[in-house]
PDB file of N, CA and C in Angstrom:
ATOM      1  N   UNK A   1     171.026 135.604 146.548  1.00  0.00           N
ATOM      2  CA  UNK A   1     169.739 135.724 145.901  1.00  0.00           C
ATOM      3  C   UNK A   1     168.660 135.391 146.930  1.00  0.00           C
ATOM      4  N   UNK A   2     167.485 136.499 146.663  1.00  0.00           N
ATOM      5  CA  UNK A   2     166.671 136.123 148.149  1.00  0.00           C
ATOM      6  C   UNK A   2     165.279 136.038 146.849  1.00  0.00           C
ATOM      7  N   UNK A   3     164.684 134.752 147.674  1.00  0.00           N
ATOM      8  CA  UNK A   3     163.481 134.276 146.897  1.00  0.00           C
ATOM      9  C   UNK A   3     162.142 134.562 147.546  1.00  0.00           C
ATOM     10  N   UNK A   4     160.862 134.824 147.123  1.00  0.00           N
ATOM     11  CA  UNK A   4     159.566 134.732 147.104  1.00  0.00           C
ATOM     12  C   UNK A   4     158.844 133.534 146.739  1.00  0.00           C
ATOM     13  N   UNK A   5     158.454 132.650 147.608  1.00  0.00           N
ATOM     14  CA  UNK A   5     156.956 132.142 146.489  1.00  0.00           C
ATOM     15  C   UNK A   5     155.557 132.031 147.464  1.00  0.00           C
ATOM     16  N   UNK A   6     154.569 132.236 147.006  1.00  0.00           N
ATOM     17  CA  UNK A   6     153.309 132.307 147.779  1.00  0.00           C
ATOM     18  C   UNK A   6     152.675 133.285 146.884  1.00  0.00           C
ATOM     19  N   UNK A   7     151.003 134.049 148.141  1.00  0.00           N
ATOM     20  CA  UNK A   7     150.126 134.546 147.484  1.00  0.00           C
ATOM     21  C   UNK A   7     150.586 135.806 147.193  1.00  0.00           C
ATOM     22  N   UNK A   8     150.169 136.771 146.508  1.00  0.00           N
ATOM     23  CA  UNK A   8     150.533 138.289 146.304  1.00  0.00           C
ATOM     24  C   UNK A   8     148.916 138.388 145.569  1.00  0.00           C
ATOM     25  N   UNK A   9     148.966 139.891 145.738  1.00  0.00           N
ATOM     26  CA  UNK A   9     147.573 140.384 144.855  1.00  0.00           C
ATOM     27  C   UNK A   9     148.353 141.434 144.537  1.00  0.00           C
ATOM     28  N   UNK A  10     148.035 141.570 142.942  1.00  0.00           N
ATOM     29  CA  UNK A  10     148.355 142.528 141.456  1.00  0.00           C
ATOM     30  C   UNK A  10     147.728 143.919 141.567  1.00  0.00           C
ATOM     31  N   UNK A  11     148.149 145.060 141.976  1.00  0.00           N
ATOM     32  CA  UNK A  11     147.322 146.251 142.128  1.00  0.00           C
ATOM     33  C   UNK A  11     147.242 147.591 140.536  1.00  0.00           C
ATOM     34  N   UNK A  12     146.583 147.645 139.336  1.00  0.00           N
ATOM     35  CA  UNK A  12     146.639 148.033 138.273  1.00  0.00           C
ATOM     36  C   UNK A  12     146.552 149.403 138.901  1.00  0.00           C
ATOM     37  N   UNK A  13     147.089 149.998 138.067  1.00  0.00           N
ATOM     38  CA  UNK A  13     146.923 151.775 138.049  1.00  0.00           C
ATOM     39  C   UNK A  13     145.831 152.369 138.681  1.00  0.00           C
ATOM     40  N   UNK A  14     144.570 151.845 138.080  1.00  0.00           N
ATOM     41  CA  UNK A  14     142.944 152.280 138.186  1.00  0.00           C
ATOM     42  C   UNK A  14     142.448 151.869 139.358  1.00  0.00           C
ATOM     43  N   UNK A  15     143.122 151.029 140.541  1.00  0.00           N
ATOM     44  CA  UNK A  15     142.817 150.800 141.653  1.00  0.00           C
ATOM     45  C   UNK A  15     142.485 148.786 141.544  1.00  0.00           C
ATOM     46  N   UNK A  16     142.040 148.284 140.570  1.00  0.00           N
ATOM     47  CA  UNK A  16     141.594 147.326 140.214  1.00  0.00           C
ATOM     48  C   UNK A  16     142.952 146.538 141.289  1.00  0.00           C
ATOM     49  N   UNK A  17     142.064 145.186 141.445  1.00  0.00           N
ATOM     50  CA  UNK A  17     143.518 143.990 142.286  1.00  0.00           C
ATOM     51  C   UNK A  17     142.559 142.847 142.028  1.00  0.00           C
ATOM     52  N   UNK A  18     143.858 141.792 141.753  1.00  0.00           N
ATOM     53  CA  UNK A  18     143.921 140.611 141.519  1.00  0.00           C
ATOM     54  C   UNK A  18     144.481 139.730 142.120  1.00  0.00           C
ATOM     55  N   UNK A  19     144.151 138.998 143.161  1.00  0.00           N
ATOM     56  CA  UNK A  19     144.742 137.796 143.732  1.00  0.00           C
ATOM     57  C   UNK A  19     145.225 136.934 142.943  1.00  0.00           C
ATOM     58  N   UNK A  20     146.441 135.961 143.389  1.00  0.00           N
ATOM     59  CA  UNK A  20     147.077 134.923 142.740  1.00  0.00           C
ATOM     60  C   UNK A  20     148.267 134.267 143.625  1.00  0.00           C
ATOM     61  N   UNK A  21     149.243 134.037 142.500  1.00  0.00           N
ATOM     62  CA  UNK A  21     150.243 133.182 143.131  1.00  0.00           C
ATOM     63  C   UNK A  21     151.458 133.777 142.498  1.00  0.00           C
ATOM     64  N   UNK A  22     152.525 134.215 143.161  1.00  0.00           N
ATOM     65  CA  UNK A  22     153.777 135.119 142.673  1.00  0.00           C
ATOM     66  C   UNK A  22     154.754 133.811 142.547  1.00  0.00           C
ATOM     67  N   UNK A  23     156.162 134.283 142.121  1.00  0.00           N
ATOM     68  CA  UNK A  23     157.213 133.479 142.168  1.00  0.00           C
ATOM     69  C   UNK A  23     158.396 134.477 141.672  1.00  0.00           C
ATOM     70  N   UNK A  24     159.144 135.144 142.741  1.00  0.00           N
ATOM     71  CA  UNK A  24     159.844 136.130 142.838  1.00  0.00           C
ATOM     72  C   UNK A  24     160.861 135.912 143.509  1.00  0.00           C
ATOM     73  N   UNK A  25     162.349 136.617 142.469  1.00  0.00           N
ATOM     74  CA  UNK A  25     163.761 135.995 142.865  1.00  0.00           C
ATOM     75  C   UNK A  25     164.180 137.891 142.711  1.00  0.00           C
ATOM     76  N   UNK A  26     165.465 137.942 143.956  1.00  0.00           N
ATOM     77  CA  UNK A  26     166.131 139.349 143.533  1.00  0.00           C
ATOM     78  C   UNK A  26     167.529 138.589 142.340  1.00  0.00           C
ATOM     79  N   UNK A  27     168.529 139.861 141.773  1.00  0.00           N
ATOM     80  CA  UNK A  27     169.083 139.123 140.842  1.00  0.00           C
ATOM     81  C   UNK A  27     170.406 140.040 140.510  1.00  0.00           C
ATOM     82  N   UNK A  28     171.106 139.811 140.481  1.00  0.00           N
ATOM     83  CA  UNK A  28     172.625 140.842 140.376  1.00  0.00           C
ATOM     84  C   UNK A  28     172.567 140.857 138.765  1.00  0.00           C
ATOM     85  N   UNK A  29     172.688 141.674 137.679  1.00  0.00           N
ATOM     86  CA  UNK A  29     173.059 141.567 136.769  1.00  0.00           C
ATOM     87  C   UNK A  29     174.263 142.584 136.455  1.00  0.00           C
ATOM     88  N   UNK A  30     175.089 142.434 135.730  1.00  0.00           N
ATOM     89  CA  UNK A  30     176.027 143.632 135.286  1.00  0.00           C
ATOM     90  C   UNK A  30     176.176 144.537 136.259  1.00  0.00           C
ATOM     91  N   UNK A  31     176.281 144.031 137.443  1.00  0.00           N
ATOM     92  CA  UNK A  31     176.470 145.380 138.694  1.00  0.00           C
ATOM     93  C   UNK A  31     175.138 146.076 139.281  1.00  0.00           C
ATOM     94  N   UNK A  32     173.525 145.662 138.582  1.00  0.00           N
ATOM     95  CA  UNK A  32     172.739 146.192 138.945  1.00  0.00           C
ATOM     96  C   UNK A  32     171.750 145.112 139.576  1.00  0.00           C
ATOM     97  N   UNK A  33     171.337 145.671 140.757  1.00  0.00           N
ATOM     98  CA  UNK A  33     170.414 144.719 141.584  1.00  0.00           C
ATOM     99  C   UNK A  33     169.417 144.828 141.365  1.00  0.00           C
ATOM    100  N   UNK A  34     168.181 144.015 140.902  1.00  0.00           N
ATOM    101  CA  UNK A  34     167.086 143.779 140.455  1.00  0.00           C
ATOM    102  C   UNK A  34     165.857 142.983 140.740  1.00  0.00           C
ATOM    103  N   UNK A  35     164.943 142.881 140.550  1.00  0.00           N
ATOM    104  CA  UNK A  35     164.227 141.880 141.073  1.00  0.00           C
ATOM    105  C   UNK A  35     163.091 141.926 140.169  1.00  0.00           C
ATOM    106  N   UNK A  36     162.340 140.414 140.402  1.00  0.00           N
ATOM    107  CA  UNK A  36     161.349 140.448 138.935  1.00  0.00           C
ATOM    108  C   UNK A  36     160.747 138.781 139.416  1.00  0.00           C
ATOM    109  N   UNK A  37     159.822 138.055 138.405  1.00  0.00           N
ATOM    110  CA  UNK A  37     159.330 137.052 138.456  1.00  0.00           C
ATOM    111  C   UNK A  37     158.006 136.632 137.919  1.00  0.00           C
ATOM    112  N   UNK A  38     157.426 135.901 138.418  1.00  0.00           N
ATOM    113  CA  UNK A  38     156.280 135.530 137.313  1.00  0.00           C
ATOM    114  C   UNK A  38     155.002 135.781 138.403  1.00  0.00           C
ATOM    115  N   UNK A  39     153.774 135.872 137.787  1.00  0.00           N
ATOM    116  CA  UNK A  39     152.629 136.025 138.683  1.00  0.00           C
ATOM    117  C   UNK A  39     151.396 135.321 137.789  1.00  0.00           C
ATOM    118  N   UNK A  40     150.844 134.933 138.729  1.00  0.00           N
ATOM    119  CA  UNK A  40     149.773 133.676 138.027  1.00  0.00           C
ATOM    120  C   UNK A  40     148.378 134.013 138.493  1.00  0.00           C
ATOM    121  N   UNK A  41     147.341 135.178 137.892  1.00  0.00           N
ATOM    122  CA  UNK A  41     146.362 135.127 138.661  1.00  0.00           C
ATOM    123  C   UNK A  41     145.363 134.043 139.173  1.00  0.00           C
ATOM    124  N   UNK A  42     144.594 134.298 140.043  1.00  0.00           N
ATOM    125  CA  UNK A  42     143.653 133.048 140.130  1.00  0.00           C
ATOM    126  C   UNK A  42     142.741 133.022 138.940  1.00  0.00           C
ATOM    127  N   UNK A  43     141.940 134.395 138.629  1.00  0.00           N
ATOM    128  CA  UNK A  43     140.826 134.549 137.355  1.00  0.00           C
ATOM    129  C   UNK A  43     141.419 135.661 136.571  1.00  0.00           C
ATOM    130  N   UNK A  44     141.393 135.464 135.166  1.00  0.00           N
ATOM    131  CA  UNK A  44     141.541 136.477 134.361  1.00  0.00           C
ATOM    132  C   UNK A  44     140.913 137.462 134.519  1.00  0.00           C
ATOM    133  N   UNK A  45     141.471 138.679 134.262  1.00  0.00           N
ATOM    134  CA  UNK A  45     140.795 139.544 134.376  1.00  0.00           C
ATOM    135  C   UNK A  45     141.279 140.404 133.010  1.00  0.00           C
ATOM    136  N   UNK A  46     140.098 141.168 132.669  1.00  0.00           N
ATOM    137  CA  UNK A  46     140.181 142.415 131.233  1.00  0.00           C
ATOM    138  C   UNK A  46     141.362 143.189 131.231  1.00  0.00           C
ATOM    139  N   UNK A  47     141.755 143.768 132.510  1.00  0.00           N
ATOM    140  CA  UNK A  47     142.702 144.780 132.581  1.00  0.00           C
ATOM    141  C   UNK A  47     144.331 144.075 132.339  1.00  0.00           C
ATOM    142  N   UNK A  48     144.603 142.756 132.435  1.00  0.00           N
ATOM    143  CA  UNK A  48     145.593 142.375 132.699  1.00  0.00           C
ATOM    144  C   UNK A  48     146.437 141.925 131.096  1.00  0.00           C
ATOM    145  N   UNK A  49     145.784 141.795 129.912  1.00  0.00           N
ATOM    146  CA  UNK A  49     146.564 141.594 128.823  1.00  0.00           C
ATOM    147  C   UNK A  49     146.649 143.242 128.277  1.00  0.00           C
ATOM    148  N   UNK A  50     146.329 144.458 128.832  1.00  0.00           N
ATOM    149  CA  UNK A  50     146.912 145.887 128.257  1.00  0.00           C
ATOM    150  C   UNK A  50     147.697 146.426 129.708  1.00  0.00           C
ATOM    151  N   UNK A  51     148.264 145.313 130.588  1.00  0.00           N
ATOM    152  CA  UNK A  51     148.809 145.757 132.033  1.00  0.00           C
ATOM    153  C   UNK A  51     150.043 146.184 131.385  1.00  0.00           C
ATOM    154  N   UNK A  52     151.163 147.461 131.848  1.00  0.00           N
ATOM    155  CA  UNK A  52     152.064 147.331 131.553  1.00  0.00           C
ATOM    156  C   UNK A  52     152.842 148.136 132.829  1.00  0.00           C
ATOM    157  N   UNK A  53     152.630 149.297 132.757  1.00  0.00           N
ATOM    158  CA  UNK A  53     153.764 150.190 133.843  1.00  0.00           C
ATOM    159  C   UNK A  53     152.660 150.715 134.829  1.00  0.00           C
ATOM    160  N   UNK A  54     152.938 151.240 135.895  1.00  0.00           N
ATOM    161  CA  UNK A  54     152.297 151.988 137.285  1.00  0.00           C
ATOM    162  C   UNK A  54     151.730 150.632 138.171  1.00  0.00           C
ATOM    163  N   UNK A  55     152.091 149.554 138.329  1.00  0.00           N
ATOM    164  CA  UNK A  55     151.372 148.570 138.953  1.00  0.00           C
ATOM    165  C   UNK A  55     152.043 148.238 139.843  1.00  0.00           C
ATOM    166  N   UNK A  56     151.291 147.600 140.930  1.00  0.00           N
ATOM    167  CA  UNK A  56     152.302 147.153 142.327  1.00  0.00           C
ATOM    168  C   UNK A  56     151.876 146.161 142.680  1.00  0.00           C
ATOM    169  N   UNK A  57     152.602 145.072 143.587  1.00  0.00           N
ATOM    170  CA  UNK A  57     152.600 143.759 144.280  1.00  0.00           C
ATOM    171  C   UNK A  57     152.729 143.775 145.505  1.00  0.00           C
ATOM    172  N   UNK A  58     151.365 143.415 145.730  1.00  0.00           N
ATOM    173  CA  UNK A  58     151.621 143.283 147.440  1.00  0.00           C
ATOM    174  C   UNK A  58     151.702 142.022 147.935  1.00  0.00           C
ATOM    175  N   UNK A  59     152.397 141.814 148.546  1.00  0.00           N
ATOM    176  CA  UNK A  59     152.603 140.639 149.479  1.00  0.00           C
ATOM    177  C   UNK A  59     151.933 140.503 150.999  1.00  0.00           C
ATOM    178  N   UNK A  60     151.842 139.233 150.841  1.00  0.00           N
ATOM    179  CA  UNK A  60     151.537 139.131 152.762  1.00  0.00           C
ATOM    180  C   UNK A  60     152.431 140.516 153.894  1.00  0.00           C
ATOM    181  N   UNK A  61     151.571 140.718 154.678  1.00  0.00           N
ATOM    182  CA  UNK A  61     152.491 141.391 155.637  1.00  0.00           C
ATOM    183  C   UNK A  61     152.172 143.077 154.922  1.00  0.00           C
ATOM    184  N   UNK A  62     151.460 143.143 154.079  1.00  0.00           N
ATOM    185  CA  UNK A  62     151.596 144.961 153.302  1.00  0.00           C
ATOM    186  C   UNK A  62     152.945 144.896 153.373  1.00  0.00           C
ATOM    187  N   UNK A  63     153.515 143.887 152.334  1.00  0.00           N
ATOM    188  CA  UNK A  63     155.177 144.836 151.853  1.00  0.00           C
ATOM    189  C   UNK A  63     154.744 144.320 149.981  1.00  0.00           C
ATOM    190  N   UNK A  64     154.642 145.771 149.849  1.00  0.00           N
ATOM    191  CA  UNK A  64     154.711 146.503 148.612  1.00  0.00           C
ATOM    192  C   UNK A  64     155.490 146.922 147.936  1.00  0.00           C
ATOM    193  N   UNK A  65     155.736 146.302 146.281  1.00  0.00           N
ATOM    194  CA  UNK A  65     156.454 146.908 145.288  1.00  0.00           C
ATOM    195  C   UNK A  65     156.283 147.013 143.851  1.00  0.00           C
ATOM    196  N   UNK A  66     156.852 147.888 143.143  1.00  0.00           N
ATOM    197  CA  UNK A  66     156.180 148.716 142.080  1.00  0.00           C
ATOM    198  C   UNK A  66     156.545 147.633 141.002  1.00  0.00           C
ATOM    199  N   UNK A  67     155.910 147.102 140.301  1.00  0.00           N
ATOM    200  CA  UNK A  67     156.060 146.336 138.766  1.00  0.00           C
ATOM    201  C   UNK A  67     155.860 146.844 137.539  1.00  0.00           C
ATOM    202  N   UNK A  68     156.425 146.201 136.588  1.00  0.00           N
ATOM    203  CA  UNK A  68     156.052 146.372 135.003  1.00  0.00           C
ATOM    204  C   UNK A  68     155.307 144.720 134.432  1.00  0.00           C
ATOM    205  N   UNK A  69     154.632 144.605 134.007  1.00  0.00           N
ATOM    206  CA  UNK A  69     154.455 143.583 133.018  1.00  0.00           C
ATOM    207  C   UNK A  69     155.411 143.265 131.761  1.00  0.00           C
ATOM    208  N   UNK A  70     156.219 142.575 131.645  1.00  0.00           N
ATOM    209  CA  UNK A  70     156.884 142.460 130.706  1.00  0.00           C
ATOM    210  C   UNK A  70     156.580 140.906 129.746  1.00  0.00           C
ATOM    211  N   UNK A  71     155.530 140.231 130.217  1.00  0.00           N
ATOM    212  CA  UNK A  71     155.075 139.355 129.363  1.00  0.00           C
ATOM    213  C   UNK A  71     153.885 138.821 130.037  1.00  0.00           C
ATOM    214  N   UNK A  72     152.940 138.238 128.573  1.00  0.00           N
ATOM    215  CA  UNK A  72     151.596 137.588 129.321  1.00  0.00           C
ATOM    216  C   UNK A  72     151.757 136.104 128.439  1.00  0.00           C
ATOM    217  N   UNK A  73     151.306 135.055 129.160  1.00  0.00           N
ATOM    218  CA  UNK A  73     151.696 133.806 128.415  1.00  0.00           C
ATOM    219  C   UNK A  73     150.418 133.275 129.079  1.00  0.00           C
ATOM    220  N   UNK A  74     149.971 132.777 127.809  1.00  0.00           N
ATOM    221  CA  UNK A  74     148.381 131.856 128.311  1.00  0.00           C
ATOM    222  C   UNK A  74     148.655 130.212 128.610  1.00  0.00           C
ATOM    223  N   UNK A  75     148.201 129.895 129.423  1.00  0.00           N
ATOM    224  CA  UNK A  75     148.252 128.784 130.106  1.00  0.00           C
ATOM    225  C   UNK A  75     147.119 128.027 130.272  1.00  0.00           C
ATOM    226  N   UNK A  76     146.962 126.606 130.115  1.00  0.00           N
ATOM    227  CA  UNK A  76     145.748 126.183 129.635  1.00  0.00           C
ATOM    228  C   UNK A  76     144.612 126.774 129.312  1.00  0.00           C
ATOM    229  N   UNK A  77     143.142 126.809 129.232  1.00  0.00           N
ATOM    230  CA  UNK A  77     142.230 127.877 128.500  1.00  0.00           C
ATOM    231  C   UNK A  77     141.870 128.699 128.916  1.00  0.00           C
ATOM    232  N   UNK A  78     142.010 128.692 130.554  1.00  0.00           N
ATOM    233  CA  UNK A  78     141.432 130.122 131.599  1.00  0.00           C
ATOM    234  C   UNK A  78     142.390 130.104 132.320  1.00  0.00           C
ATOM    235  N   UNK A  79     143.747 129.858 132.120  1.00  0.00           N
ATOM    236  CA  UNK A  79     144.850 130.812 132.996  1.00  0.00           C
ATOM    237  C   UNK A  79     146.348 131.460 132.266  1.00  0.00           C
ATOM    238  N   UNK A  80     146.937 132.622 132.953  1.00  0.00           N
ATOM    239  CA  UNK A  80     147.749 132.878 132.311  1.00  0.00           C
ATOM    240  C   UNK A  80     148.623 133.433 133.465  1.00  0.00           C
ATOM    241  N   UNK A  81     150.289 133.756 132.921  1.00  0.00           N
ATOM    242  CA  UNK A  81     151.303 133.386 133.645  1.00  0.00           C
ATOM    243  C   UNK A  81     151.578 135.052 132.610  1.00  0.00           C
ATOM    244  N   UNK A  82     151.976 136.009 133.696  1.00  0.00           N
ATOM    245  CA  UNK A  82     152.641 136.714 133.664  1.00  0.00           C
ATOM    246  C   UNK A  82     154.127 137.116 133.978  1.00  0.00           C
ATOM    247  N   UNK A  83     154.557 137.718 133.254  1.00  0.00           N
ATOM    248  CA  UNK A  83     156.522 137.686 133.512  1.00  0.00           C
ATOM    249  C   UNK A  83     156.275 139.430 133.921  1.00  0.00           C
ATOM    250  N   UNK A  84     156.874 139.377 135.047  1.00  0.00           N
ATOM    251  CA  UNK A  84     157.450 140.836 136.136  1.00  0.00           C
ATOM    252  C   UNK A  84     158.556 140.920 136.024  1.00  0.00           C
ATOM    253  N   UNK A  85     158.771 142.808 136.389  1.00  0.00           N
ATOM    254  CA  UNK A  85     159.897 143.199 136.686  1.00  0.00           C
ATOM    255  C   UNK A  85     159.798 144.077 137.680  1.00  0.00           C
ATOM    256  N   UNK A  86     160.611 144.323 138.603  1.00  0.00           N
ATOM    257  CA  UNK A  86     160.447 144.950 139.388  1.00  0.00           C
ATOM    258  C   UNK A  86     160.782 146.479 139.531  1.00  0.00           C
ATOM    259  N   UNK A  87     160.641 147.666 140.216  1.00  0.00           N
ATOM    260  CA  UNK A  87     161.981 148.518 140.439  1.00  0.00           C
ATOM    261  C   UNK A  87     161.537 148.595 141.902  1.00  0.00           C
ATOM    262  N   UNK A  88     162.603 149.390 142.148  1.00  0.00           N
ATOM    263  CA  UNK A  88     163.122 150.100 143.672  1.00  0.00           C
ATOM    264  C   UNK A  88     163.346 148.757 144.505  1.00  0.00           C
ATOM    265  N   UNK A  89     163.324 148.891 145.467  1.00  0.00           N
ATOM    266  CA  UNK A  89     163.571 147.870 146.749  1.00  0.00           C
ATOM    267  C   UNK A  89     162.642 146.362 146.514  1.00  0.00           C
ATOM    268  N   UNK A  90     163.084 145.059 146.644  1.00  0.00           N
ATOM    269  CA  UNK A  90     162.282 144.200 146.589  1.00  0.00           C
ATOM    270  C   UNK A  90     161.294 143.744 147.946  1.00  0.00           C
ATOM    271  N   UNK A  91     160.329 143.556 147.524  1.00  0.00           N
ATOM    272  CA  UNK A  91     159.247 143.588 148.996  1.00  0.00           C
ATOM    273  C   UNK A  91     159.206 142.634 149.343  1.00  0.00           C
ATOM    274  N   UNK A  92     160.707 141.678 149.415  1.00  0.00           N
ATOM    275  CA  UNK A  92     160.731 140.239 150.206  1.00  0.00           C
ATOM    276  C   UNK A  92     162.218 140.015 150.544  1.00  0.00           C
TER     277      UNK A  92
END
């Protein structure tokens, strides 16, 4: 299992990006290799509780990969903790 943690910025469909803080693990399940994790922006932003498919994560270094939103969880009154999934190749 190869791990991530540090900054990443959130890139939405519409061009929009969001800086924050990632926390990204790859993951064997049932024979299929995967990767996914949580992302914590710094400021909320409008676009991010209707985020779902076409979005990407970039990491330090421009290594880029394609996400889904698969959960938004609010975290004290102005932050929230998103749950990722990944596809194709993991960009760490």
């Amino acid at each position: 299992m190869t791990t991530y943690s540090g900054p990443a910025r959130l890139t939405f469909a519409g061009g929009d990006k969001v800086s924050g803080m990632a926390s990204l693990s790859t993951h064997q399940r049932g024979g299929v290799a995967g990767w996914g994790g949580t992302f914590r922006p710094d400021q909320t932003h409008a676009d991010i509780r209707d985020a779902g498919e076409g979005l990407s994560l970039e990491l330090p270094y421009d290594q880029i990969g394609s996400v889904s939103v698969t959960g938004v969880r609010k975290l004290l009154a102005t932050q929230m903790l998103l749950t990722l999934t990944g596809s194709g190749p993991a960009p760490f």
